[in-house]
Protein backbone atom coordinates (compact mmCIF):
# COMPACT_ATOMS: atom_id res chain seq x y z
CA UNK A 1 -55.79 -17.22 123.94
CA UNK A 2 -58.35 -15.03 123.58
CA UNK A 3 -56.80 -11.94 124.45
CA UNK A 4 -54.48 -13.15 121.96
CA UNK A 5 -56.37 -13.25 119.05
CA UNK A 6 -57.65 -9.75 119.34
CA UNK A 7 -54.10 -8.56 119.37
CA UNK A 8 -53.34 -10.80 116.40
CA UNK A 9 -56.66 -9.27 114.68
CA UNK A 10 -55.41 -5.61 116.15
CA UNK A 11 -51.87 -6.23 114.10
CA UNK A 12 -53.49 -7.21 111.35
CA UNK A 13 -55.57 -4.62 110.95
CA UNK A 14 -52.90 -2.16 111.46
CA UNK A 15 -50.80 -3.70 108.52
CA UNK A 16 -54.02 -3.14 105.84
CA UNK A 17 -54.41 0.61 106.93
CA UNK A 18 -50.33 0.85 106.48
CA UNK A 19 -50.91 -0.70 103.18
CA UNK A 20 -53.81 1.57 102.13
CA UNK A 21 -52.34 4.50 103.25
CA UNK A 22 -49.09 3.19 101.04
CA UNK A 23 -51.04 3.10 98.13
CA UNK A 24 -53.15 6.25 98.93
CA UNK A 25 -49.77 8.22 99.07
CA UNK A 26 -48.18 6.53 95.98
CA UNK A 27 -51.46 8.14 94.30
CA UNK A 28 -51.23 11.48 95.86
CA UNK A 29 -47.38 11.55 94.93
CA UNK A 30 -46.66 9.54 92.11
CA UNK A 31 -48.29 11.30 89.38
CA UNK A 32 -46.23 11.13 85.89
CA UNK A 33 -46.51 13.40 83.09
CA UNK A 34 -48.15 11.20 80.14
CA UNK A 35 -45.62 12.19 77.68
CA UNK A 36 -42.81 10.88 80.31
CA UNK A 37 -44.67 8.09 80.84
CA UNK A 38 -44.20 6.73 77.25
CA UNK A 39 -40.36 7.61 77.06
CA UNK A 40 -40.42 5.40 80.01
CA UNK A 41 -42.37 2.92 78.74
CA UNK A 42 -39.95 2.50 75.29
CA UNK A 43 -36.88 1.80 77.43
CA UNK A 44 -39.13 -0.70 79.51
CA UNK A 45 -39.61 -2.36 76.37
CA UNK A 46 -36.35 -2.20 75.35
CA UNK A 47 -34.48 -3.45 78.36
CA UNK A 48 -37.25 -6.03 78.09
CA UNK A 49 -36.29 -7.11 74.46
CA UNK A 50 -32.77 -7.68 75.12
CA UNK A 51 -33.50 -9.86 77.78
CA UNK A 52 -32.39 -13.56 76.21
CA UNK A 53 -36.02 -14.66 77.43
CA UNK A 54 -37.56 -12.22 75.98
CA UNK A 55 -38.32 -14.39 72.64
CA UNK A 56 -41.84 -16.18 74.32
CA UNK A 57 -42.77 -12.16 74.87
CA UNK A 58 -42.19 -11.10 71.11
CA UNK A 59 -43.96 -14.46 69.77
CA UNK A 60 -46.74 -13.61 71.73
CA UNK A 61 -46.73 -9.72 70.91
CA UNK A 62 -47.20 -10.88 67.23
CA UNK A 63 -50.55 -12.51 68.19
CA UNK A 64 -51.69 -9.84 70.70
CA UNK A 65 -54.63 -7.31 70.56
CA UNK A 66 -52.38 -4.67 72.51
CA UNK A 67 -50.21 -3.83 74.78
CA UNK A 68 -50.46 -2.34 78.57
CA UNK A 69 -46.78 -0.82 79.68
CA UNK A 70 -46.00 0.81 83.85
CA UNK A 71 -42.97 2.10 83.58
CA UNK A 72 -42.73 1.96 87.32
CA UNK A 73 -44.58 -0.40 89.10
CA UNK A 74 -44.05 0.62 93.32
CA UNK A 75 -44.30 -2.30 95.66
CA UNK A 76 -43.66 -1.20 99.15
CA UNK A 77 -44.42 -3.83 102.26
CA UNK A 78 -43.67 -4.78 106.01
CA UNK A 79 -45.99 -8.00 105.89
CA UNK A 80 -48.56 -7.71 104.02
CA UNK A 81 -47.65 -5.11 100.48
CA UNK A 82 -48.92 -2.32 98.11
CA UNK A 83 -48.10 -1.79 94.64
CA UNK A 84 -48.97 0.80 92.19
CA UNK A 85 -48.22 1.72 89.01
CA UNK A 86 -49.07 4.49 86.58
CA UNK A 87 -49.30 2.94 82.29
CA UNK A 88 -51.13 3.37 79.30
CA UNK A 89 -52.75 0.98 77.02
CA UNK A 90 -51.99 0.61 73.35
CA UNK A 91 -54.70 -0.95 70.86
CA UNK A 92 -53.37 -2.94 67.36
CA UNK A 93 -55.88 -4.11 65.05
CA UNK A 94 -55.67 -6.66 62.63
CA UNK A 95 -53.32 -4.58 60.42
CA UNK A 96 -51.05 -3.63 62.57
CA UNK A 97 -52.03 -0.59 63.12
CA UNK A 98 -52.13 1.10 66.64
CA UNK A 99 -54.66 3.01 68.69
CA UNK A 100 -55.04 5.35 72.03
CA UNK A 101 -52.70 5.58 74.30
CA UNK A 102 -55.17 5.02 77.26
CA UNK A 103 -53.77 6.06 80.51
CA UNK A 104 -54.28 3.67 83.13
CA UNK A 105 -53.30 2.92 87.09
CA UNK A 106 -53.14 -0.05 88.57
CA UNK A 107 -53.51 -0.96 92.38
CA UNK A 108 -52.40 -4.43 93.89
CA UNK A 109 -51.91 -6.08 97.14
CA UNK A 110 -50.09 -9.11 98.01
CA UNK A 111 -49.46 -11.16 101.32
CA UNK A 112 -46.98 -13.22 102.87
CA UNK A 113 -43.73 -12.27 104.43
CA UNK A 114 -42.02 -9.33 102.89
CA UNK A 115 -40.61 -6.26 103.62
CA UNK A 116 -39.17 -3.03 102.01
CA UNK A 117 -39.64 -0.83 98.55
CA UNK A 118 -38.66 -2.14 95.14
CA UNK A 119 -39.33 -0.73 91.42
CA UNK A 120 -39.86 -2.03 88.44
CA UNK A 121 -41.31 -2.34 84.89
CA UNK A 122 -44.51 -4.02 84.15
CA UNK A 123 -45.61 -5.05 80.88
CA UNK A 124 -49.08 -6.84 79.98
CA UNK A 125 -49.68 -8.27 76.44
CA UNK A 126 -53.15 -8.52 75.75
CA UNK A 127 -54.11 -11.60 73.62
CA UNK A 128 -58.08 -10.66 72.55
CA UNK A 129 -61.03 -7.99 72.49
CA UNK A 130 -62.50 -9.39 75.81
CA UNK A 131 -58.65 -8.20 77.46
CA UNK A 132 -59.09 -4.76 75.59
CA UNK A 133 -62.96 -4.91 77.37
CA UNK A 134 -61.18 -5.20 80.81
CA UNK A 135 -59.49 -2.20 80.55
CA UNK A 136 -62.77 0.46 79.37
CA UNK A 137 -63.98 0.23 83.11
CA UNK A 138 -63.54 1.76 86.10
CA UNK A 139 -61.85 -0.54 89.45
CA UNK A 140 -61.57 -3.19 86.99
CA UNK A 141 -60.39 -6.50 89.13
CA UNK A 142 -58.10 -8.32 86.82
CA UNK A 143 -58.34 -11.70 86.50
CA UNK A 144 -62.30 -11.57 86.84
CA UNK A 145 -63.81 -11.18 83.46
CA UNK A 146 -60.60 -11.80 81.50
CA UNK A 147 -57.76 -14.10 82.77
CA UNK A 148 -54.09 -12.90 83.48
CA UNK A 149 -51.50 -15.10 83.85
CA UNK A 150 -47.82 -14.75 84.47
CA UNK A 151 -46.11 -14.77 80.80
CA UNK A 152 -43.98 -17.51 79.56
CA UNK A 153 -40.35 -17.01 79.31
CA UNK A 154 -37.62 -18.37 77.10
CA UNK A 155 -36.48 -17.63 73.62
CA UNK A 156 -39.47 -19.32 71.76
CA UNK A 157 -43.19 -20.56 73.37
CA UNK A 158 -43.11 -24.50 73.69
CA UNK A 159 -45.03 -26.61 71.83
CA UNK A 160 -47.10 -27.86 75.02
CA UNK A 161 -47.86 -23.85 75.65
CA UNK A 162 -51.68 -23.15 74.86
CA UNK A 163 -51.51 -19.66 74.41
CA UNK A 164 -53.78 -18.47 72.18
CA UNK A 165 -56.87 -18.41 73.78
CA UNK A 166 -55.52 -19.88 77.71
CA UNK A 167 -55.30 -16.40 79.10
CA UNK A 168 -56.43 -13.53 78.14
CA UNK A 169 -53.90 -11.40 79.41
CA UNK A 170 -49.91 -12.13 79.97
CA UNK A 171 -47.29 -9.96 82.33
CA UNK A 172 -43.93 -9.43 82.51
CA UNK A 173 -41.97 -8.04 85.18
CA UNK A 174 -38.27 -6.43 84.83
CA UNK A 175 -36.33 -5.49 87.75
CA UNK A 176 -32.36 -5.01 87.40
CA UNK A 177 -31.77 -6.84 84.09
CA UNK A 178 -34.05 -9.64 85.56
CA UNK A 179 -37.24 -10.76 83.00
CA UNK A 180 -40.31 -12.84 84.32
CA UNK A 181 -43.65 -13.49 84.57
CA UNK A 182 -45.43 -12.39 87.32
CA UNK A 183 -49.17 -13.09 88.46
CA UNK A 184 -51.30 -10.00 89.09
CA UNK A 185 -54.59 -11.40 89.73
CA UNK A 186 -56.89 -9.52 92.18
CA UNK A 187 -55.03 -6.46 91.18
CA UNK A 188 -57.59 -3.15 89.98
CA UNK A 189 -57.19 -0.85 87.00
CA UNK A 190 -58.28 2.55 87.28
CA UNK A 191 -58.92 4.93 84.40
CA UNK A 192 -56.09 7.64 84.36
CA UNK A 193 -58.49 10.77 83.53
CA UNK A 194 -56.36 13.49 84.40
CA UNK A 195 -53.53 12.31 82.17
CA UNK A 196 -56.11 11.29 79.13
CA UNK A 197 -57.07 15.01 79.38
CA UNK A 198 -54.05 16.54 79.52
CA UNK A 199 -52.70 14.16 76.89
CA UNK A 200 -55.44 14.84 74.20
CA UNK A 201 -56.39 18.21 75.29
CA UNK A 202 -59.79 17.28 75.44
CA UNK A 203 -61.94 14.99 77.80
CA UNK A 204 -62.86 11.90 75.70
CA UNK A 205 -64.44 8.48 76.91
CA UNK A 206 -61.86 4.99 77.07
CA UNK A 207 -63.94 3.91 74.45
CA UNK A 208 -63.02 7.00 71.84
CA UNK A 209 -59.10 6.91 73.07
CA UNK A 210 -58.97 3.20 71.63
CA UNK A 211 -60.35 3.51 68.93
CA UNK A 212 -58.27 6.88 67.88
CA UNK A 213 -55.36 6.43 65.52
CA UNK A 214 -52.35 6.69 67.68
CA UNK A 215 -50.22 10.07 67.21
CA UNK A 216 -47.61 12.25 68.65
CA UNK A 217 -43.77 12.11 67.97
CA UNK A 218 -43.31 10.24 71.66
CA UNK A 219 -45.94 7.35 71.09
CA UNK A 220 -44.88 7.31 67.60
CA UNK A 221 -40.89 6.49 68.35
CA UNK A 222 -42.43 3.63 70.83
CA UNK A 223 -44.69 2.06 67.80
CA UNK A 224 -41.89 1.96 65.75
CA UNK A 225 -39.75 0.03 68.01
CA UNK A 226 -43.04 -2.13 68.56
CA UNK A 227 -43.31 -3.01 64.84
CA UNK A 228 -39.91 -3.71 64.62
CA UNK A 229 -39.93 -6.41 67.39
CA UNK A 230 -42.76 -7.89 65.97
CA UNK A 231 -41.93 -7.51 62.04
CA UNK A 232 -40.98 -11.22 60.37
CA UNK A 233 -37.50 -12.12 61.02
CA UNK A 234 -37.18 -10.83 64.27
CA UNK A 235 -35.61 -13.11 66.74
């Protein structure tokens, strides 16, 4: 039994280096140019808004703080599984008006039996300041300071749904013309540097990105399709 249980440890251990060198790889390899990244992330959102459960998302987009988009999330496994995803964070203010893009990367693993490599789109809608906070750090675990929960789906919030002040965070997943919430607690956000340079053409803090007037034709074409999911009458 004993010998065993070190084999059982040996296979185990074997499966977190495959999963670290996974995610190490999708890092090395994966990088996106940030201008890409937000063409991407519009038709996320709009394969997202013609989902017919996609009118819990826009009711709650109205309330948010901002908006967090990975065009691709990766998700690769054999047992235990890596996923990793390359997005940018949008601010809105009380107004309306929109702030940054902050480039961001996010690192996950999950467990239980699972195999194989699967894409898809991954959008968080950020309900307050404190889920705005979470993302100005570095290996930022979410679900620690501010909550994450999968999003509700359906074509309006129910009455019994506290979400105003329940979570701090909500995500979507899309995958094939399929729309859900998905839990993503325990996964880290990493600041995106590299593309935040090469985006602004200068090296500026997280802090300075969100609170920068959003610009550029690209980001620009995505707000407006933002404002008009959210503007009064829609769905």
């Amino acid at each position: 039994m004993r010998g065993f249980g070190v084999r059982k440890e040996t296979i185990d251990l074997k499966r977190i280096i495959l999963v670290v060198i996974i995610m190490v790889s999708f890092s090395a390899f994966g990088a996106s140019i940030p201008r890409d990244r937000i063409q991407k992330g519009l038709e996320v959102l709009k394969s997202l808004s013609e989902s017919e459960d996609s009118g819990s998302f826009i009711e709650l987009l109205r309330k948010s703080n901002g908006i967090v988009i990975y065009p691709e999330m990766v998700k690769a496994a054999l047992g235990f599984g890596g996923q990793y995803g390359e997005g940018f964070l949008l601010r809105r203010d009380e107004t309306g008006n929109w702030f940054g893009p902050l480039f961001v990367r996010l690192y996950g693993i999950s467990y239980g039996f699972q195999a194989g490599v699967q894409k898809s789109g991954l959008v968080l809608v950020i309900m307050n300041k404190q889920g705005i906070e979470g993302f100005l750090g570095n290996n930022v675990t979410l679900g620690g300071s501010a909550s994450i929960s999968a999003g509700p789906t359906g074509k309006t919030l129910s009455a019994d749904t506290d979400y105003k002040l329940e979570a701090a965070i909500y995500s979507y997943s899309i995958s094939n013309g399929l729309f859900a919430g998905i839990s993503l607690g325990g996964s880290i956000i990493r600041q995106d540097t590299d593309a935040d340079k090469e985006y602004f053409s200068e090296k500026l803090t997280p802090r300075e990105i969100i609170d920068r007037p959003a610009l550029g034709s690209e980001i620009e074409e995505l707000m407006n399709f933002l404002d008009s999911l959210i503007s009064p009458g829609t769905n």
